[in-house]
N, C-alpha and C. Protein backbone atom coordinates (compact mmCIF):
# COMPACT_ATOMS: atom_id res chain seq x y z
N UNK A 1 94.56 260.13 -14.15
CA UNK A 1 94.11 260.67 -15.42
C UNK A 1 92.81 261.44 -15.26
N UNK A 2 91.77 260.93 -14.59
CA UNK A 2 90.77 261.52 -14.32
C UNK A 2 90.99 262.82 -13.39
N UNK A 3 91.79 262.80 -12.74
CA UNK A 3 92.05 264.45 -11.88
C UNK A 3 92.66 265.39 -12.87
N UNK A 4 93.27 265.10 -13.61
CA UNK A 4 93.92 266.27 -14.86
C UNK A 4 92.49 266.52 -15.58
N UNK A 5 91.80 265.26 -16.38
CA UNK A 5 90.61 265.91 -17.17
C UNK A 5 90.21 267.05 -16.29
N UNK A 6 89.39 266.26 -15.17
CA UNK A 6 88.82 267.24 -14.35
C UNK A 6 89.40 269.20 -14.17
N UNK A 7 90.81 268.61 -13.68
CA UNK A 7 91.41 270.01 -13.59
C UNK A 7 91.21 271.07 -15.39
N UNK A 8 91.17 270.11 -15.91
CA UNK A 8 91.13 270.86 -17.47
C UNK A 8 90.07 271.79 -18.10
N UNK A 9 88.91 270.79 -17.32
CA UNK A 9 87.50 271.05 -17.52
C UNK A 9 87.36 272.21 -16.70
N UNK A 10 87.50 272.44 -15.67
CA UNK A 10 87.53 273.50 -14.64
C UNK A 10 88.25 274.69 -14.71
N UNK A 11 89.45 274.65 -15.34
CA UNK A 11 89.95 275.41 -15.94
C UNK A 11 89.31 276.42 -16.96
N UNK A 12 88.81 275.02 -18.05
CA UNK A 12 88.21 275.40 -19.21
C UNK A 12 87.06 276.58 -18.83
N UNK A 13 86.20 276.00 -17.93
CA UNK A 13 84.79 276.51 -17.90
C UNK A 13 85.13 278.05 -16.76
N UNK A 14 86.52 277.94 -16.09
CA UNK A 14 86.29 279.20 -15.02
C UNK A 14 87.24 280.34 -15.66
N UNK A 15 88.09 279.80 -16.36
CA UNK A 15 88.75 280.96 -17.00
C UNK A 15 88.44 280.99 -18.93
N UNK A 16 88.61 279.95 -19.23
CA UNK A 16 89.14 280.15 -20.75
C UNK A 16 87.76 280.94 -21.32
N UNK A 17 86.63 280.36 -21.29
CA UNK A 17 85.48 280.52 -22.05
C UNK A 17 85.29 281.61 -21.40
N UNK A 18 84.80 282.15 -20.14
CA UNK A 18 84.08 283.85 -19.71
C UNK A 18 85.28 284.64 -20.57
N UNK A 19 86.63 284.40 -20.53
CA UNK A 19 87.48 285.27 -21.41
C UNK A 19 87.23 285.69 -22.91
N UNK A 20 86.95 284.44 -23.25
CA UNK A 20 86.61 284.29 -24.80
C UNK A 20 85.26 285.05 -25.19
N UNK A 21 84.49 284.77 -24.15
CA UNK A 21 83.22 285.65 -24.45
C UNK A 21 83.15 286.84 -24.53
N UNK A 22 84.36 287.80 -23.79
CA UNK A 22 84.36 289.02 -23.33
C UNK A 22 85.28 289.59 -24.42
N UNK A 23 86.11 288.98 -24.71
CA UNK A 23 87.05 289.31 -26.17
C UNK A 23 86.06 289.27 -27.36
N UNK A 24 84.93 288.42 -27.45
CA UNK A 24 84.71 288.61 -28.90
C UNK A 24 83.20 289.24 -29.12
N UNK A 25 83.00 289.90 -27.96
CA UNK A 25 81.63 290.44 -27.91
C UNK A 25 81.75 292.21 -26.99
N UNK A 26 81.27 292.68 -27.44
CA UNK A 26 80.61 294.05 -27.24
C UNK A 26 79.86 294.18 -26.25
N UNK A 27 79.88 295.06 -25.60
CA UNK A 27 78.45 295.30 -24.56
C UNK A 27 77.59 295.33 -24.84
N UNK A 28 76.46 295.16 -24.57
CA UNK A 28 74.94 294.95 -24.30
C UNK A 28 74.16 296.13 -24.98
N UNK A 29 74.52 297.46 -24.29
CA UNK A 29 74.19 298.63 -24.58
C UNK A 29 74.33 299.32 -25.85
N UNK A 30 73.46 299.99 -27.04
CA UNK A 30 74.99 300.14 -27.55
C UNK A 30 75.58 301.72 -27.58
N UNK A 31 76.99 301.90 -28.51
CA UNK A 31 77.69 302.63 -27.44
C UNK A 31 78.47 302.05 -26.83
N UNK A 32 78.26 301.00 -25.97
CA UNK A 32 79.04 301.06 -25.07
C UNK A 32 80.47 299.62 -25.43
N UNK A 33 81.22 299.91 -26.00
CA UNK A 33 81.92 299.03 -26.75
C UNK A 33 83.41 298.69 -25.59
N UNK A 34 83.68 297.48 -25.79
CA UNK A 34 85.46 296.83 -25.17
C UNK A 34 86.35 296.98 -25.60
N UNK A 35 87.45 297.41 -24.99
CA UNK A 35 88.53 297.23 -24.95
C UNK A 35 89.00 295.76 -25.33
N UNK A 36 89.38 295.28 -26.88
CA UNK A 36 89.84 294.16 -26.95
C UNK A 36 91.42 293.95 -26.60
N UNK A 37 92.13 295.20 -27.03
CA UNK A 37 93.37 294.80 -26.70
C UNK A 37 93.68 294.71 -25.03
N UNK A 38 92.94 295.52 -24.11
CA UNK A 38 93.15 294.94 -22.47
C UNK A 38 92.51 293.62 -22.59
N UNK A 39 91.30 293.52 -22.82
CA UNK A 39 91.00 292.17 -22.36
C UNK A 39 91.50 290.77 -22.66
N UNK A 40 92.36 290.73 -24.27
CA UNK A 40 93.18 290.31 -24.68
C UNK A 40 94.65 289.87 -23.76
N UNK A 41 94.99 291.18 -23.32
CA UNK A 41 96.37 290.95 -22.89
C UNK A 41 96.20 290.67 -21.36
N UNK A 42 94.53 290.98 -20.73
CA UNK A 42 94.34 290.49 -19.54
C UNK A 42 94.18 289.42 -19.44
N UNK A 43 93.94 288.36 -20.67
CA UNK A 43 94.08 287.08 -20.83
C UNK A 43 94.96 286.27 -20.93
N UNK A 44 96.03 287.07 -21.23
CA UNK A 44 97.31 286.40 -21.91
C UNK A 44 98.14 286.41 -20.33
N UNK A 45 97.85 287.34 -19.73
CA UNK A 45 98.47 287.50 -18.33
C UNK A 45 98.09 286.67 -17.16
N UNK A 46 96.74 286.16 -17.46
CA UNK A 46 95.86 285.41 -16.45
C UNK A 46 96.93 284.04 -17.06
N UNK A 47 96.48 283.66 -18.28
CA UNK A 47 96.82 282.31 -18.45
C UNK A 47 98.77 281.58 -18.37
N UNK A 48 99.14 282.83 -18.75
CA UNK A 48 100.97 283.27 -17.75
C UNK A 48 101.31 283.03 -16.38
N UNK A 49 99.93 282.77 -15.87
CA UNK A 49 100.24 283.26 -14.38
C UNK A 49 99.68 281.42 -14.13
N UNK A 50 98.73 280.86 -14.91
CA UNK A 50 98.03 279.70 -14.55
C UNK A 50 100.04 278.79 -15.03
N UNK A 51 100.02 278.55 -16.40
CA UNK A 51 101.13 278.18 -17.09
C UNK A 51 102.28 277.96 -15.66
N UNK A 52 102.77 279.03 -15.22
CA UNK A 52 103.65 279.42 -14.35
C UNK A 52 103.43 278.83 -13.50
N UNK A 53 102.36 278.87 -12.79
CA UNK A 53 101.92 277.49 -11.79
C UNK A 53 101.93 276.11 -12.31
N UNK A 54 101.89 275.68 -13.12
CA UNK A 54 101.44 274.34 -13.19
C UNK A 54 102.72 274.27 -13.61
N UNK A 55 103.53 274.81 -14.47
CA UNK A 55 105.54 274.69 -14.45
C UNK A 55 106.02 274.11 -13.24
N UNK A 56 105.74 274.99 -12.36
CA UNK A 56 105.95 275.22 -10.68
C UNK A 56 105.91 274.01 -9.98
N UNK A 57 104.74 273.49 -10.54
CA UNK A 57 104.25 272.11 -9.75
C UNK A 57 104.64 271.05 -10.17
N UNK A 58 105.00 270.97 -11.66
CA UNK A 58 105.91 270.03 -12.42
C UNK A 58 107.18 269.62 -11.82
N UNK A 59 108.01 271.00 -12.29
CA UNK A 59 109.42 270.68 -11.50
C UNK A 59 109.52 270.81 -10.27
N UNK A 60 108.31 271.16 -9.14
CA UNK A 60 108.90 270.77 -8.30
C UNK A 60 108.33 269.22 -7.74
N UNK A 61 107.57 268.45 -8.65
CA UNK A 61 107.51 267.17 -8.35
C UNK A 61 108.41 266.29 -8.90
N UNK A 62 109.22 266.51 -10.06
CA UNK A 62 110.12 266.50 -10.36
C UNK A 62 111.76 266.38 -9.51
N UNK A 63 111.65 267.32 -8.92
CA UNK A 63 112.73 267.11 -8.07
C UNK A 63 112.62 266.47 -6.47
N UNK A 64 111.45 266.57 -6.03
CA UNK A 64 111.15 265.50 -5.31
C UNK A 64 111.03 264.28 -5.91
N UNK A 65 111.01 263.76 -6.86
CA UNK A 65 111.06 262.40 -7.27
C UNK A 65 112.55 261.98 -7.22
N UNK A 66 112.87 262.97 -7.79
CA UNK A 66 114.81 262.79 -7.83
C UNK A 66 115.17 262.64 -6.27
N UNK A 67 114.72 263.53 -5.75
CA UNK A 67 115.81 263.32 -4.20
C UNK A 67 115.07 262.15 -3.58
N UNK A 68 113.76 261.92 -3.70
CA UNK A 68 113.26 260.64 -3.23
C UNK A 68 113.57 259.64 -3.45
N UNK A 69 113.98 258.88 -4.63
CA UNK A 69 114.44 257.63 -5.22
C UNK A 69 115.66 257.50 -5.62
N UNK A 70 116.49 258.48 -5.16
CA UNK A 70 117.85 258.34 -5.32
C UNK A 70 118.33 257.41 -5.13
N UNK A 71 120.10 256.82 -5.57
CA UNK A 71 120.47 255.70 -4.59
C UNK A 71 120.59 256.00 -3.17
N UNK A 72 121.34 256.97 -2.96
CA UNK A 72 121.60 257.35 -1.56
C UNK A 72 120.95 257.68 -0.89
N UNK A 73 119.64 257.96 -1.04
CA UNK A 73 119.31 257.81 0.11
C UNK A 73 118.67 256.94 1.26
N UNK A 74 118.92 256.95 2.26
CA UNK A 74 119.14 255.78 2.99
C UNK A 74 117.64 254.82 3.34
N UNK A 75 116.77 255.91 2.85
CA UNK A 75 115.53 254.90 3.11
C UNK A 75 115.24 254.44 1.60
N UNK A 76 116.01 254.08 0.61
CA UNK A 76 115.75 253.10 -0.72
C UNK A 76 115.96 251.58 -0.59
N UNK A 77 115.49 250.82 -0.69
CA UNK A 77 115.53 249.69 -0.05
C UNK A 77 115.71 248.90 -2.27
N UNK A 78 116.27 248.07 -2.03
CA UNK A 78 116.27 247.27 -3.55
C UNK A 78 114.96 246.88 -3.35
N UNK A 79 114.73 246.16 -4.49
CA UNK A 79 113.31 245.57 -5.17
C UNK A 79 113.77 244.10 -5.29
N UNK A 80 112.68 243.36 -5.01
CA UNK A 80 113.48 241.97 -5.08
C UNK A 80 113.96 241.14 -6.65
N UNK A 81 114.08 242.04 -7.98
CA UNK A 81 114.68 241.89 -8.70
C UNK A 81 116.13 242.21 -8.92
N UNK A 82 115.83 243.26 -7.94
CA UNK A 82 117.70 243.79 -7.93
C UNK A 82 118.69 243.36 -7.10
N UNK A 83 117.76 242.85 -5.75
CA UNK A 83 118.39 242.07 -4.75
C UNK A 83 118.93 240.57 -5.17
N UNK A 84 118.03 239.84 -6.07
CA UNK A 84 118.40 238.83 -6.73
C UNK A 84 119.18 238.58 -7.95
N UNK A 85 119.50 240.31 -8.64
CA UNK A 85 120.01 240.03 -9.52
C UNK A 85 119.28 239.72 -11.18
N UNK A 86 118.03 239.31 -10.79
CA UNK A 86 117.47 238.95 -12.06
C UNK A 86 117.02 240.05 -12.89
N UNK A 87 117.17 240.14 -13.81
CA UNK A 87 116.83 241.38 -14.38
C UNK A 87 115.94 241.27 -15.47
């Protein structure tokens, strides 16, 4: 649980917020004004691409869990509730 916060927080602070800042603020100079709809959709593309990974990493732990604990395969050994029957 504590490695997800973490990952969240890190997330939070390296992508979400510098984005947010840059979408809702203007340059410095003035004159010199942003592009909200790129930086917008450069956001939406960054966080598509994060999403897509962490999908990625889901199902494929996911399906290593499946082929790991299958019945068949030959290194599953019972649990000594199942070996005994007691349930």
């Amino acid at each position: 649980m504590k490695v997800i916060i973490g990952f969240g927080l890190v997330l939070a602070l390296l992508i979400v917020l510098p984005s947010v800042q840059n979408v809702m603020a203007a340059g410095d100079t003035p004159g010199e004004y942003l592009d909200r709809k790129e930086l917008i959709w450069g956001l939406f593309y960054r966080l598509m691409i994060v999403a897509f990974t962490v999908g990625t990493v889901v199902s494929g732990m996911i399906v290593w869990l499946v082929l790991r604990f299958r019945e068949s395969n030959p290194k599953a050994k019972p649990t000594s509730y199942e070996a005994e029957g007691n349930w």
